[in-house]
Protein backbone atom coordinates (compact mmCIF):
# COMPACT_ATOMS: atom_id res chain seq x y z
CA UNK A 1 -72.55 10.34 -21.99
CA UNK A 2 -69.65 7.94 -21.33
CA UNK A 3 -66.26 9.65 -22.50
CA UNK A 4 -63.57 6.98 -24.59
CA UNK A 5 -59.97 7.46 -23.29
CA UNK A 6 -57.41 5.42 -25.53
CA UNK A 7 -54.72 4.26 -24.08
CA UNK A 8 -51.59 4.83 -26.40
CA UNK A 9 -49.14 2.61 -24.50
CA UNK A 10 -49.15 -0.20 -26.86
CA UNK A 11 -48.35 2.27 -29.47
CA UNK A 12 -44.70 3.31 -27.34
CA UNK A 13 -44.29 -0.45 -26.39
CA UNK A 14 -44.13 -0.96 -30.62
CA UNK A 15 -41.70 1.95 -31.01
CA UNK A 16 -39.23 0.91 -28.36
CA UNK A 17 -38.92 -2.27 -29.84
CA UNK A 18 -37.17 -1.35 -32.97
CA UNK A 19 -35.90 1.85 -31.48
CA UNK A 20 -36.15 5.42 -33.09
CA UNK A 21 -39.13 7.30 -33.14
CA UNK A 22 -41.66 4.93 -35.54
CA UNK A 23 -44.40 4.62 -34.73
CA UNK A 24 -44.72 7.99 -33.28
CA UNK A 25 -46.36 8.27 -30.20
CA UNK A 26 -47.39 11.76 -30.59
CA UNK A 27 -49.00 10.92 -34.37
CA UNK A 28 -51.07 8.43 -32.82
CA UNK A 29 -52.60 10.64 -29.96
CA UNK A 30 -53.24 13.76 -32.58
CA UNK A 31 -54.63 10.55 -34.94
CA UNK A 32 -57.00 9.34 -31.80
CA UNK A 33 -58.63 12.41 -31.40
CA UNK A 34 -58.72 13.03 -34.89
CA UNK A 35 -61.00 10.24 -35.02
CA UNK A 36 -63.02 11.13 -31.96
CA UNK A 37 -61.77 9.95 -29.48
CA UNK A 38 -62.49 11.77 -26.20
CA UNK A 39 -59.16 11.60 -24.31
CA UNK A 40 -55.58 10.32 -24.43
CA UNK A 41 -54.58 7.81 -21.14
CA UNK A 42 -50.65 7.09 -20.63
CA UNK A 43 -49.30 4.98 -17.99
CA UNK A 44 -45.61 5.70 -17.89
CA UNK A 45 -43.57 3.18 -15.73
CA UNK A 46 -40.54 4.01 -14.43
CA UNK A 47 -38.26 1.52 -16.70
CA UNK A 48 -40.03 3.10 -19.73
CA UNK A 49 -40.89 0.05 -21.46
CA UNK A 50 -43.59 1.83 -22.86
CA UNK A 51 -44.05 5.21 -22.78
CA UNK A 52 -41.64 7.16 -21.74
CA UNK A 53 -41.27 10.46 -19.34
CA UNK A 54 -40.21 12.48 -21.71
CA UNK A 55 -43.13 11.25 -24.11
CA UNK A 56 -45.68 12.86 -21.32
CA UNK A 57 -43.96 16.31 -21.55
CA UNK A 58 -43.85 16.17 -25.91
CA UNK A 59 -47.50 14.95 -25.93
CA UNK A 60 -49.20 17.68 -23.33
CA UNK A 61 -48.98 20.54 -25.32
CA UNK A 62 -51.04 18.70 -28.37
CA UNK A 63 -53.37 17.34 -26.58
CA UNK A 64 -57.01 19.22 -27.79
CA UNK A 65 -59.84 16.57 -25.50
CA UNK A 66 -58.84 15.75 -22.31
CA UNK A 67 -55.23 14.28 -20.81
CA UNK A 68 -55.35 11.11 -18.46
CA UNK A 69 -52.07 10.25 -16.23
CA UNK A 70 -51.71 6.88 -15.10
CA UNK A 71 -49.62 5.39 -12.52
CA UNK A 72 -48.08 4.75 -9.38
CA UNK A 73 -47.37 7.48 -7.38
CA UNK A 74 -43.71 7.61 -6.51
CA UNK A 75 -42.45 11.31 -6.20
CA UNK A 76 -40.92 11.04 -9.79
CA UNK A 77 -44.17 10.53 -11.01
CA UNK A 78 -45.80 13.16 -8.84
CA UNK A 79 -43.32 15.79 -10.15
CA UNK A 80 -44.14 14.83 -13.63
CA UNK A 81 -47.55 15.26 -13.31
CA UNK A 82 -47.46 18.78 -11.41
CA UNK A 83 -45.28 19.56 -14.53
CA UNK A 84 -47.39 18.85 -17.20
CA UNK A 85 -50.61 19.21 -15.58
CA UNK A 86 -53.02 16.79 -16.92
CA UNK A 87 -56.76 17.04 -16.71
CA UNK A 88 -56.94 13.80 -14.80
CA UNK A 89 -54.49 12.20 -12.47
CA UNK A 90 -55.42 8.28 -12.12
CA UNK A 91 -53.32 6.37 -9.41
CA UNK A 92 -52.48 2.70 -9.79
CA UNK A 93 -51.38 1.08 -6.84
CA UNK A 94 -48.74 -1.42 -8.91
CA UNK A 95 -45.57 -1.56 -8.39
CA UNK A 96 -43.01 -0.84 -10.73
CA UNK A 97 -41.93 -4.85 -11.80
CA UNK A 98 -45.78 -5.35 -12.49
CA UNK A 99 -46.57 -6.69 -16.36
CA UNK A 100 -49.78 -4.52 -16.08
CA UNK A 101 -52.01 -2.96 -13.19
CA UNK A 102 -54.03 -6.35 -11.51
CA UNK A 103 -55.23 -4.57 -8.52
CA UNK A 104 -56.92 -2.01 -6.63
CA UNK A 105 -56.13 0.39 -3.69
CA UNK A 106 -56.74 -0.69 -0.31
CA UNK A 107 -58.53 3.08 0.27
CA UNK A 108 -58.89 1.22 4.28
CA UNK A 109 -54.87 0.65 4.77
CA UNK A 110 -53.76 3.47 2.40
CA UNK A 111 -56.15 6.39 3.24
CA UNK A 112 -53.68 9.02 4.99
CA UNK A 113 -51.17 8.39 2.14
CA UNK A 114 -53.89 8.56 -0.80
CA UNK A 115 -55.37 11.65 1.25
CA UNK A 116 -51.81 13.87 1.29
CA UNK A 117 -51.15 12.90 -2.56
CA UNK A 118 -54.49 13.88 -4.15
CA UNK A 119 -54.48 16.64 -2.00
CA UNK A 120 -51.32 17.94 -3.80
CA UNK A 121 -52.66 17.43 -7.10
CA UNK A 122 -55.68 18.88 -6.39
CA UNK A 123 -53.93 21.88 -5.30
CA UNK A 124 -52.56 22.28 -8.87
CA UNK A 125 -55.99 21.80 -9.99
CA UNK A 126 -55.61 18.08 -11.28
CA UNK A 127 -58.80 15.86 -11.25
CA UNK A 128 -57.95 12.81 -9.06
CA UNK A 129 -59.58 8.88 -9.76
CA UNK A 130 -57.75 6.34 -7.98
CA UNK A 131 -57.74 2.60 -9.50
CA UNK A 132 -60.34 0.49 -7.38
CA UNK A 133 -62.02 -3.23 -7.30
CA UNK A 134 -65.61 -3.29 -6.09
CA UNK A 135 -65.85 -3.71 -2.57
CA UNK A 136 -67.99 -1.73 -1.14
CA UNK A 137 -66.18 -0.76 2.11
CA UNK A 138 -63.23 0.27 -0.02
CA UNK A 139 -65.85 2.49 -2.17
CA UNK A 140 -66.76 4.06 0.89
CA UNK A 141 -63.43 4.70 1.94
CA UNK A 142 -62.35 6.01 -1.24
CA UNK A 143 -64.66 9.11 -0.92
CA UNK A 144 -62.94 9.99 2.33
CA UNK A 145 -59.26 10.44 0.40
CA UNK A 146 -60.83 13.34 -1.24
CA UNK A 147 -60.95 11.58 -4.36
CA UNK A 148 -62.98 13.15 -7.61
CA UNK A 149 -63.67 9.79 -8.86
CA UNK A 150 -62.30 5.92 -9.07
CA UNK A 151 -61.35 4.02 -11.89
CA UNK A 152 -63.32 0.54 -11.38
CA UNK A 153 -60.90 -2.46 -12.29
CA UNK A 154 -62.95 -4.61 -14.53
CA UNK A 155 -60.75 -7.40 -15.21
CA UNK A 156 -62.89 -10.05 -13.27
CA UNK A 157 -65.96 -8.50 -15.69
CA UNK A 158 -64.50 -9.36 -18.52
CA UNK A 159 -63.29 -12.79 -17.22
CA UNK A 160 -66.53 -14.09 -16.80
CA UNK A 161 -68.88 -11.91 -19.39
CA UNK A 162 -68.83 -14.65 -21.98
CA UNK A 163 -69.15 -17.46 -19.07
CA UNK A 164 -72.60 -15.11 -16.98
CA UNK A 165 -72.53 -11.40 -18.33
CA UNK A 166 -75.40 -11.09 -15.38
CA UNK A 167 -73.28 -12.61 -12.69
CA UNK A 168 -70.15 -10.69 -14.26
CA UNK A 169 -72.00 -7.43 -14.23
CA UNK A 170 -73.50 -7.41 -10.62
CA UNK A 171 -70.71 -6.21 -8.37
CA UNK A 172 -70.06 -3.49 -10.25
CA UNK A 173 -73.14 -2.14 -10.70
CA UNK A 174 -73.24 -2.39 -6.73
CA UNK A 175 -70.07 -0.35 -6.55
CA UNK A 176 -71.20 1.88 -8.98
CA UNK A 177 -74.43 2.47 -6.70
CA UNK A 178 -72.56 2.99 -3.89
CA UNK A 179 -70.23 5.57 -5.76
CA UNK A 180 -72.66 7.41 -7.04
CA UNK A 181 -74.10 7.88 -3.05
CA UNK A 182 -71.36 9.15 -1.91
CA UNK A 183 -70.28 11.57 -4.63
CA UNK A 184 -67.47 9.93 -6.53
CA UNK A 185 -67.49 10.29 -10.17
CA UNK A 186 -67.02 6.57 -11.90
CA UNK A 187 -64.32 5.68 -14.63
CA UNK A 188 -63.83 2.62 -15.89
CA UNK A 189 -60.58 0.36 -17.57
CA UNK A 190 -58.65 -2.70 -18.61
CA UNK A 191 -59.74 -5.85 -20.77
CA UNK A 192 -62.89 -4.02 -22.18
CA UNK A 193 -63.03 -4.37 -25.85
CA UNK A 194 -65.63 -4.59 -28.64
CA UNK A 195 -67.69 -7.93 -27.46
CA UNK A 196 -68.41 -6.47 -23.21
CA UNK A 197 -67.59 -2.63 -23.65
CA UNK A 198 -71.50 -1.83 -24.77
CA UNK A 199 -73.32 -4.48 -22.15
CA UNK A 200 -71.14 -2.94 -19.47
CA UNK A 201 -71.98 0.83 -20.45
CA UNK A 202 -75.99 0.12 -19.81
CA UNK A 203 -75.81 -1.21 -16.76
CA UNK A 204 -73.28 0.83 -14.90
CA UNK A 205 -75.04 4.24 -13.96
CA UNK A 206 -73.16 7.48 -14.08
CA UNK A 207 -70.49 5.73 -15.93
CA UNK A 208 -68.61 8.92 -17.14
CA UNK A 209 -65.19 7.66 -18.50
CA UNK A 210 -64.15 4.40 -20.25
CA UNK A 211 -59.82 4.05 -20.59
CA UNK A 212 -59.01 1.34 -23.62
CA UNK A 213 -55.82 0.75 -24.86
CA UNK A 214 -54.67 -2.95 -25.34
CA UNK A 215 -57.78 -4.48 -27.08
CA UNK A 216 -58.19 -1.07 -29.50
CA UNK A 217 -54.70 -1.20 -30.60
CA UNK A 218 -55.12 -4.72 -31.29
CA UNK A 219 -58.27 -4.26 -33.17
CA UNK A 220 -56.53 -1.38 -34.84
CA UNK A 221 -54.42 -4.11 -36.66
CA UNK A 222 -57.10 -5.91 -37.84
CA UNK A 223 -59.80 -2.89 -38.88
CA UNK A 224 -57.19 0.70 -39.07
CA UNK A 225 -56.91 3.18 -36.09
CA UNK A 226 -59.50 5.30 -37.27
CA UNK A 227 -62.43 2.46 -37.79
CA UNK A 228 -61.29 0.97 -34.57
CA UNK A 229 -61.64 4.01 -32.45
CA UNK A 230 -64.81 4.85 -34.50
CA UNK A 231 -66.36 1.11 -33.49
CA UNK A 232 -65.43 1.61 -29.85
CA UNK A 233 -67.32 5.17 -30.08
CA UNK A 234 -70.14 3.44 -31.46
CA UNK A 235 -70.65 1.17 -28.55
CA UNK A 236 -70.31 3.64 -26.02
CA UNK A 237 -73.37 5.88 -27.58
C-alpha cells in the first residue's frame, strides 16, 4: 500500500499573494484528509513565501493521518520540528534562494552532519527520510546516517516518461532494489502527477509514501480538491 502525502504549499503560496488568511491553509489540510488523503507534506522556507512557520505550529494539532516536514535543516528549522513533532521529518538539501528542491544529498560528503541531525530527531521520536537521487553508492551511504527511509527525487522520471517510460523508470527501480537491501524505507516526490504517478507505483517495490503537491493543486483547479485528491488515490491503489 503506497500512502498519498499532499503537499499544501501551493495552497500558502495563493494566500500570501493577496494577503490575509484566504485561502486558508489549515481548511485545505482538514479538506485533504477529508477526502482521503493519507498525509499532509509542508516545506516551509525560511523567507515564507509559502508556508509559513507559524502555519506548521496552527496546522499540527489538526492533523488526524500522518504529518510530513520538509526542508533544509538549519537550526531554525530543527527547533521547529522538535516543537511540533511531526510523524516524519524529510530533509532537503536546498538552500534557502532555491525556486524548489532540484537535488539530492550527497549521503558520501554529508554523512557525519546527516548522522548528528537525524540522530536528534530520532531522539524525539521523529521518523527521518532524507531527499535522494538514485545513485547507488549514495543509497548505500544513506543507510549508514541512520536514516528510516529516503525520499527518491523523481524529477528526471518524469522528464523523460512521455519520451521512454522504460528507460525513465530503470534507475529507480535499481535504487529502490538497493534500498530495500539495506533496510531503508522508500518515499517518493516532485513532478508526479496523474499521467506517470500509476506506471511509477508498479514498478518501484516497497514504495511506501508518494508526496504531491504542485501538479494536485493544479489539477484541483481544473477537477475540485476533493475529485483531484480522489483521482490521485485512485492511481496509487
Amino acid at each position: 500500500m503506497t500512502r498519498l502525502s499532499v503537499n499544501i504549499n501551493k495552497i500558502a503560496t495563493l494566500r500570501n499573494a493577496r494577503g490575509g488568511n484566504y485561502p486558508n491553509v489549515l481548511d485545505a489540510a482538514i479538506n485533504c484528509q477529508r477526502y482521503g488523503a493519507e498525509g499532509i507534506t509542508v516545506h516551509p522556507r525560511p523567507d515564507e513565501r509559502h508556508v509559513r512557520y507559524q502555519d506548521v505550529y496552527d496546522i499540527k494539532p489538526i492533523i488526524t493521518t500522518e504529518f510530513n516536514i520538509e526542508g533544509y535543516p538549519s537550526e531554525d528549522f530543527i527547533k521547529m520540528v522538535l516543537d511540533v513533532k511531526p510523524n516524519q521529518v524529510t530533509l532537503v538539501p536546498d538552500p534557502p534562494e532555491a525556486l524548489t528542491s532540484n537535488a539530492g544529498w550527497d549521503t558520501i560528503k554529508h554523512k557525519d552532519y546527516l548522522k548528528n541531525i537525524i540522530s536528534r530527531f530520532q531522539s524525539g521520536g521523529i521518523r527521518t527520510s532524507i531527499f535522494i537521487e538514485t545513485d547507488s553508492e549514495l543509497i548505500k551511504n544513506a543507510a549508514d546516517t541512520g536514516t528510516d527511509r529516503i525520499e527518491l527525487y523523481t524529477e528526471p522520471y518524469a522528464d523523460n516518461y512521455h519520451i521512454n517510460k522504460e528507460q525513465a523508470i530503470f534507475s529507480f527501480v535499481k535504487a529502490a532494489e538497493i534500498a530495500n537491501s539495506v533496510g531503508l524505507g522508500i518515499n517518493a516526490g516532485h513532478d508526479l502527477n496523474l499521467d506517470n504517478l500509476k506506471y511509477f507505483k508498479l514498478n518501484i517495490p516497497g514504495l511506501l509514501e508518494v508526496s504531491i503537491g504542485h501538479a494536485l493543486i493544479s489539477d484541483a483547479l481544473y477537477l475540485g480538491l476533493e475529485n483531484a485528491v480522489q483521482m490521485y488515490l485512485r492511481e496509487l491503489k
